[in-house]
Protein backbone atom coordinates (compact mmCIF):
# COMPACT_ATOMS: atom_id res chain seq x y z
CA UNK A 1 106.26 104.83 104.02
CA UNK A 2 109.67 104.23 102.44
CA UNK A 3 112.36 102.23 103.83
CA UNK A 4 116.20 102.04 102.61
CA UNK A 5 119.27 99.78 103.47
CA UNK A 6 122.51 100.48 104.57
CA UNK A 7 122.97 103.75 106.49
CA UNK A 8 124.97 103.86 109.56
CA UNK A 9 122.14 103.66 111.66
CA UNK A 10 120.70 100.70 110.13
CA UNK A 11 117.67 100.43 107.76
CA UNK A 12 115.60 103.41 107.69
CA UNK A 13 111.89 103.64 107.30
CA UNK A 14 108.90 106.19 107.44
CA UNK A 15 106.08 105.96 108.61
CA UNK A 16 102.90 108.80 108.22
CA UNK A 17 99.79 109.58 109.54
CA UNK A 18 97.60 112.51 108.94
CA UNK A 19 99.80 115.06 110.86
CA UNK A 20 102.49 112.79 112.15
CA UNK A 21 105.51 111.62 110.52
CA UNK A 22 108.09 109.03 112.28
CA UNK A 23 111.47 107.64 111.39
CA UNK A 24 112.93 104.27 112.48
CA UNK A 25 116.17 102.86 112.36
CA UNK A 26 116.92 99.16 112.42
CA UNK A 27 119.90 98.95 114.80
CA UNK A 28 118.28 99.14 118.09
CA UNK A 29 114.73 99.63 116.66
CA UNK A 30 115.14 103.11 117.54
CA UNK A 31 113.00 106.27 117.28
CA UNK A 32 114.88 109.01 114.71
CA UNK A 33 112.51 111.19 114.26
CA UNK A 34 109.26 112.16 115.30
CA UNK A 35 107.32 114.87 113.84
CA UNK A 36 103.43 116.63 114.22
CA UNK A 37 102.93 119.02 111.95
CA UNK A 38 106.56 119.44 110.91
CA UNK A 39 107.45 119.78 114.20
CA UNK A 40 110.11 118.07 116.38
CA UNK A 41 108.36 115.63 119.21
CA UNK A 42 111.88 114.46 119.93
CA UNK A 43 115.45 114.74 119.51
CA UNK A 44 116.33 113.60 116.19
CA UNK A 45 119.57 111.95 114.58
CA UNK A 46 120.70 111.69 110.93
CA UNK A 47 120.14 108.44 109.56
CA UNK A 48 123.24 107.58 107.93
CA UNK A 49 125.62 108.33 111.58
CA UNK A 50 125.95 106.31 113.96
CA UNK A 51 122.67 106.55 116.68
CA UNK A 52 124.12 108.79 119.66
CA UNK A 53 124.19 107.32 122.32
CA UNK A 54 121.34 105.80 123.06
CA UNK A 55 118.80 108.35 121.71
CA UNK A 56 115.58 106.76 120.85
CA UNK A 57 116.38 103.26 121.53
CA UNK A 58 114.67 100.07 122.61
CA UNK A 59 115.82 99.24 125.91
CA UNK A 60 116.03 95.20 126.66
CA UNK A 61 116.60 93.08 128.44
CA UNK A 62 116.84 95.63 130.89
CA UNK A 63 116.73 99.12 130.96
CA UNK A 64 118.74 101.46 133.06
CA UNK A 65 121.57 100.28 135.21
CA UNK A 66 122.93 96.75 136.84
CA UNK A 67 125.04 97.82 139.61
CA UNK A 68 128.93 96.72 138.94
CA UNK A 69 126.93 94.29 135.86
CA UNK A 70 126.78 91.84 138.64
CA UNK A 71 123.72 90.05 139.93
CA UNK A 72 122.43 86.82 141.22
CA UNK A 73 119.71 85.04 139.36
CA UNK A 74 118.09 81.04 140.02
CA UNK A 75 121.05 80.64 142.32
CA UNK A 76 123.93 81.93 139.76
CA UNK A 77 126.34 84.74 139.94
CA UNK A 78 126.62 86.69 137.03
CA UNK A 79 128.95 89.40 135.80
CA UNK A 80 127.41 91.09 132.66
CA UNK A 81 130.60 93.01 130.29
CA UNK A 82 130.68 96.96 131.82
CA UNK A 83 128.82 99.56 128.90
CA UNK A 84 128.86 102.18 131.44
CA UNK A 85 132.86 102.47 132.16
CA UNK A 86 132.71 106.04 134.06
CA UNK A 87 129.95 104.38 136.52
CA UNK A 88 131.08 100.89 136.05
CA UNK A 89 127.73 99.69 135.28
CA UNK A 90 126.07 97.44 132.57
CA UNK A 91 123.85 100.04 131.47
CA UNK A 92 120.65 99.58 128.89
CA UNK A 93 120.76 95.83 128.02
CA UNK A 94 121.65 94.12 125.52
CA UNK A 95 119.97 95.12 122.64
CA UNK A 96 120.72 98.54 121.79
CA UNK A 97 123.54 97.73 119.13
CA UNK A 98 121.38 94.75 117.06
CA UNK A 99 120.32 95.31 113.71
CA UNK A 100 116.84 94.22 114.05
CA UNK A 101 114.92 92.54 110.90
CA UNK A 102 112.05 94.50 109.37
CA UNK A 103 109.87 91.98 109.10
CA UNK A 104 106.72 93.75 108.03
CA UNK A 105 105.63 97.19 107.01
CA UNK A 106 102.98 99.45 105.97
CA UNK A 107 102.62 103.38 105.96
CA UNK A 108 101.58 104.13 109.29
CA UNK A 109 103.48 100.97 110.80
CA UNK A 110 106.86 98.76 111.06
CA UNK A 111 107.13 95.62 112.83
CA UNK A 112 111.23 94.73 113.93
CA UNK A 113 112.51 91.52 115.34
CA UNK A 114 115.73 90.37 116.74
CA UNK A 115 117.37 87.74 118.90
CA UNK A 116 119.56 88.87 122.04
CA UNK A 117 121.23 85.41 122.28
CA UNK A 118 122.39 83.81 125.13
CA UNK A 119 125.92 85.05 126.06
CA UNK A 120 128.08 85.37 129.24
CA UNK A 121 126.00 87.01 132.19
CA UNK A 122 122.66 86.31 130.50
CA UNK A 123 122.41 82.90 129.42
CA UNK A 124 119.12 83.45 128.28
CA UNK A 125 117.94 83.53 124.66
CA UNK A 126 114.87 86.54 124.46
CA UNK A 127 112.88 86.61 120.67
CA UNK A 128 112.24 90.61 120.81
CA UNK A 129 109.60 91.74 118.03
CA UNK A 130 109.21 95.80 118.35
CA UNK A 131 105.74 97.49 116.92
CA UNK A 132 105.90 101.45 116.00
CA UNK A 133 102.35 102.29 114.87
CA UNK A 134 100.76 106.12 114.34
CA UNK A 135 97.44 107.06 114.31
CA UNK A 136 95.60 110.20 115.27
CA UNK A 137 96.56 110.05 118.70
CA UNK A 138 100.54 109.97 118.13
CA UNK A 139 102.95 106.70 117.88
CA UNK A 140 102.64 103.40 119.87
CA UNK A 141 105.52 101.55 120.62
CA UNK A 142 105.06 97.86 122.12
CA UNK A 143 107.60 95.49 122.78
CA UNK A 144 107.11 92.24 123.01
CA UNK A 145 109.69 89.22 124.41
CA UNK A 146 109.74 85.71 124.33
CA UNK A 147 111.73 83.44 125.98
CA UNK A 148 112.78 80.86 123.59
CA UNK A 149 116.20 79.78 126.12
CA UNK A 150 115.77 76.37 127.97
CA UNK A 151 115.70 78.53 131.76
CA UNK A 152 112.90 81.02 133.19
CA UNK A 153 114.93 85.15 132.63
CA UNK A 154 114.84 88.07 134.11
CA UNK A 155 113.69 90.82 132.09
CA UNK A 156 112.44 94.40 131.46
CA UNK A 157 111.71 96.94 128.97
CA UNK A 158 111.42 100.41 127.77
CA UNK A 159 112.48 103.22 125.50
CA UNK A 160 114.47 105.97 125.60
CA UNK A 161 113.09 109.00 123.80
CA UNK A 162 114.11 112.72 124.16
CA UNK A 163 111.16 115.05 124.29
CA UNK A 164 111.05 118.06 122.91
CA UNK A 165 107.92 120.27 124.19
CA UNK A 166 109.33 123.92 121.72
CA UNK A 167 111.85 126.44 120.75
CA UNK A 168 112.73 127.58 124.19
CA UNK A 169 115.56 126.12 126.28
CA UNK A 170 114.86 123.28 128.57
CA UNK A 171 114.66 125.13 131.42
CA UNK A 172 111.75 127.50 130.46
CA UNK A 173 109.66 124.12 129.67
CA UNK A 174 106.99 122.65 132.37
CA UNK A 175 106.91 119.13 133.51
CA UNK A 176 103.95 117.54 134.26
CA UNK A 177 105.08 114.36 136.29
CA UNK A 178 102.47 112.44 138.22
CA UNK A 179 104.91 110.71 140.58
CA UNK A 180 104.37 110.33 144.16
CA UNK A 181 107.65 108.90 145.11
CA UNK A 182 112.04 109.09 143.44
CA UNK A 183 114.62 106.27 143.94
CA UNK A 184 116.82 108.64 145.45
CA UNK A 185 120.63 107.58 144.18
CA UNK A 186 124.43 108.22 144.94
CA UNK A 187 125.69 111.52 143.38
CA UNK A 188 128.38 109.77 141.58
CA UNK A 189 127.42 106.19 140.71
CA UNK A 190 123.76 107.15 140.50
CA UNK A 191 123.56 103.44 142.59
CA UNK A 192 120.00 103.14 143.90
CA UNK A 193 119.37 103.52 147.65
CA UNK A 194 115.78 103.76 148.76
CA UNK A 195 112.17 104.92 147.83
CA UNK A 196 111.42 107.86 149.00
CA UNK A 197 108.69 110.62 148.96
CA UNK A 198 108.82 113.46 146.24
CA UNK A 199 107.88 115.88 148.64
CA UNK A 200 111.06 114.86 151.20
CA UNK A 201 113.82 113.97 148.31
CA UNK A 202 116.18 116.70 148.15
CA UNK A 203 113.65 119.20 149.61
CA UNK A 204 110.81 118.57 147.23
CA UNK A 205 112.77 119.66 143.76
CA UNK A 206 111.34 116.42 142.34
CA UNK A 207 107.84 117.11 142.93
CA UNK A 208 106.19 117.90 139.73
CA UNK A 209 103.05 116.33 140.66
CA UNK A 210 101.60 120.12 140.20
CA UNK A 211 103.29 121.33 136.95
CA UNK A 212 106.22 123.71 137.17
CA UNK A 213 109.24 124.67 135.03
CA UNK A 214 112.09 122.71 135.13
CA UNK A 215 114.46 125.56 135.49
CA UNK A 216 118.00 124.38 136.76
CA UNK A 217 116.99 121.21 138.20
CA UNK A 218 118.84 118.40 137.35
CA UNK A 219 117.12 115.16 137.04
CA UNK A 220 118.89 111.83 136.26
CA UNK A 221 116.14 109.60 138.72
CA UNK A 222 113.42 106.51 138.23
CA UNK A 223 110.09 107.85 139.65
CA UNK A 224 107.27 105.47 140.72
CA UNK A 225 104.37 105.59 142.68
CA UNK A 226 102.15 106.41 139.99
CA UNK A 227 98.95 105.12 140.18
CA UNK A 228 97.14 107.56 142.42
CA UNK A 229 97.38 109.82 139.30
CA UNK A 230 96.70 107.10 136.49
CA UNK A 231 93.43 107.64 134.45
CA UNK A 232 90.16 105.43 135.02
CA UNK A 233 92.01 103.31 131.82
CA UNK A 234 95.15 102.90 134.23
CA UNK A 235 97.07 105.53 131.60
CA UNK A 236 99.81 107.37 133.54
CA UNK A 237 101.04 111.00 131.53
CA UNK A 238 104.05 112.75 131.65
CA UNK A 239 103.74 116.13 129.91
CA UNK A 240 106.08 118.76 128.50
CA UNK A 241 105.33 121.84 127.31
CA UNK A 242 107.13 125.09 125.98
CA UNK A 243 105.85 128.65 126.91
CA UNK A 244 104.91 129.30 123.43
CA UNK A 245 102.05 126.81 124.09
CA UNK A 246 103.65 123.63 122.22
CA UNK A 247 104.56 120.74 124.06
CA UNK A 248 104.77 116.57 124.17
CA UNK A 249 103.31 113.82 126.38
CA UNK A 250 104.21 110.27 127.16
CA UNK A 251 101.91 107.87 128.34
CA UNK A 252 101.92 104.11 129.35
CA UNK A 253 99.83 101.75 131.11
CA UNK A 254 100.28 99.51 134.46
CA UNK A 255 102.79 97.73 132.98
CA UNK A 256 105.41 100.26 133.55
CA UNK A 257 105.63 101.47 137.35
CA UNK A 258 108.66 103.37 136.59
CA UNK A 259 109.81 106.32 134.69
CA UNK A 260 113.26 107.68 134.08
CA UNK A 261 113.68 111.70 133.99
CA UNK A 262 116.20 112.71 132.67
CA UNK A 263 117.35 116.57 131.97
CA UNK A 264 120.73 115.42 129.89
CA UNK A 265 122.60 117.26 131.90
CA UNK A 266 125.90 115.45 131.21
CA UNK A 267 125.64 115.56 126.71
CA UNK A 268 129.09 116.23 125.67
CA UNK A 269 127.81 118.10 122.47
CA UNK A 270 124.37 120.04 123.57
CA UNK A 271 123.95 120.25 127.23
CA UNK A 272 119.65 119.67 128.14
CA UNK A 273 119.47 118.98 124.48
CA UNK A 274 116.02 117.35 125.50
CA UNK A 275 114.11 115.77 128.19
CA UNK A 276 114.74 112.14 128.53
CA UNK A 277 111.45 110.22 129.77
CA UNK A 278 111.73 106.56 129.47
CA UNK A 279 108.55 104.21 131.09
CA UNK A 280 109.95 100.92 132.50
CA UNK A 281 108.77 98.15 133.37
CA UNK A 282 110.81 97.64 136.11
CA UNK A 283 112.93 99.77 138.82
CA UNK A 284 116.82 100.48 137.97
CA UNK A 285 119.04 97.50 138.88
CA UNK A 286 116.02 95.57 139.29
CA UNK A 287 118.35 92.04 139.09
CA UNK A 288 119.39 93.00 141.77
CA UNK A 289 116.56 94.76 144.42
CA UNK A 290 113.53 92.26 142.58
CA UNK A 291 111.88 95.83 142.26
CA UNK A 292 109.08 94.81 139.41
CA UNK A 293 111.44 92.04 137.79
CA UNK A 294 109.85 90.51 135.12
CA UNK A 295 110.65 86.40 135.11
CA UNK A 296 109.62 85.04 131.75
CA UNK A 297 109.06 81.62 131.80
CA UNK A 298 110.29 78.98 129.34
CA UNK A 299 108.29 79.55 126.24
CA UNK A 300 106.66 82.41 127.81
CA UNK A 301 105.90 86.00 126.88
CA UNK A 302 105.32 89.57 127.94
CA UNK A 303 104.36 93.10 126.85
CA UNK A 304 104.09 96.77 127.58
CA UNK A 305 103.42 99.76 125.31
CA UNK A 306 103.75 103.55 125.17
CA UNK A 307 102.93 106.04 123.13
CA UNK A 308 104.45 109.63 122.06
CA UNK A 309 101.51 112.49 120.86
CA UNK A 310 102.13 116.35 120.58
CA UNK A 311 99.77 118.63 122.70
């Protein structure tokens, strides 16, 4: 493990394990690189540019989208600043631009901190510490927040990695997606609407619950209804693979009833570049439909955790 100051994305540090190698960068605690056996387990970025977009990041203290950034909370009406113009959205939280503090580290893992302070539209104060940790079976993530503000806050969590199952293009890969249901959205605003069946969502091209290349589909949705498929250990997996026989799995516990898929349709530079799959604890504009909110108490705290392997 080495770690460096100063590049564009932040402070840079390396982590290894046996066949896996990782790559963080401070701003955003963000995932650079991921590696098993030299190769790619996501989409990587250099470390001195800035982070595109928000490839690899931590998401909190939401993740996803709050409709118009507007949203009613202990009796308030908020109006968060708008990160999404072309939606008109506050999209991804609040942390994704902090430089967080490495505040320990060792060669298979890096522990981050940082504050999102209370501001206008969340006048909440959340202590975020981030934990990236390999071992044989690929890298953890957990996130842990605290609420160290003087009122109870809405909250909720995840990353935002883009897989990368092989060589082939995107659409010759095979999802794996144990998902019973899609929060079917608006074509334009991608504004939630309602729950609905895989199987009856735009005539079943969601329904990867058997896995099936992705071929043209494009996917920008939150799945749920998971835990039908969930392991005896409450693990869900979402799998990727490439013909050639490589391929890349998420999994996450009960903590996070949601996953975004996301086929990165819409990158200005490399179209499909990757497959976004981002476990949340909570559904998209969740301040707003309750869907799995998180409410931390005053002095309380919460966690979830993921983890990234090759297959």
């Amino acid at each position: 493990m080495t770690a460096s100051a100063h590049p564009l994305s932040g402070t840079r540090v390396d982590l290894e394990h046996g066949a896996y190698r990782a790559s963080l960068a401070s701003v955003g605690a963000s995932l650079r690189v991921l590696q098993h056996e030299a190769r790619d387990l996501v989409v990587p970025f250099d470390a001195d540019e800035v982070r595109p977009a928000y490839r690899g990041v931590t998401l909190a203290p939401w993740p996803n989208r709050v409709v118009d950034g507007r949203y009613s909370f202990a009796g308030a009406e908020r109006q968060l600043s708008i990160t999404e113009p072309d939606r008109g959205h506050a999209l991804h939280g609040l942390a994704c631009w902090l430089d967080y503090e490495v505040v320990s580290r060792e060669v298979d893992e890096v522990v981050f901190a940082a504050v999102v302070p209370a501001q206008a539209g969340y006048p909440h104060r959340i202590a975020l510490e981030v934990t990236y940790r390999l071992d044989d079976e690929g890298l953890q993530q957990t996130v842990t927040a605290t609420n160290t503000g003087r009122e109870p806050a809405p909250y909720g969590t995840g990353p935002h990695p883009y897989l990368v199952a092989g060589p082939a293009p995107l659409e010759e890969w095979t999802l794996s997606l144990p998902a019973d249901d899609v929060l079917a959205v608006t074509p334009d605003r991608l504004i939630p609407l309602q729950v609905t069946s895989v199987e009856v969502d735009e005539g079943g091209a969601f329904d990867f619950r058997e896995p099936r290349p992705l071929g043209d589909t494009a996917i920008d949705h939150a799945f749920t209804g998971l835990d039908r498929r969930r392991d005896a250990e409450g693990t869900a997996t979402v799998t990727v693979t490439d013909p050639g026989g490589t391929g890349v799995q998420v999994t996450f516990g009960r903590e996070c009833g949601w996953v975004q898929i996301h086929t990165a349709d819409s990158d200005p530079v490399r179209p499909r570049l990757g497959l976004a799959v981002e476990p949340m604890t909570c559904a998209p504009d969740a301040f707003n439909s309750g869907l799995d909110l998180i409410v931390i108490p005053v002095g309380g705290s919460t966690t979830a955790s993921w983890r990234i392997a090759a297959v």
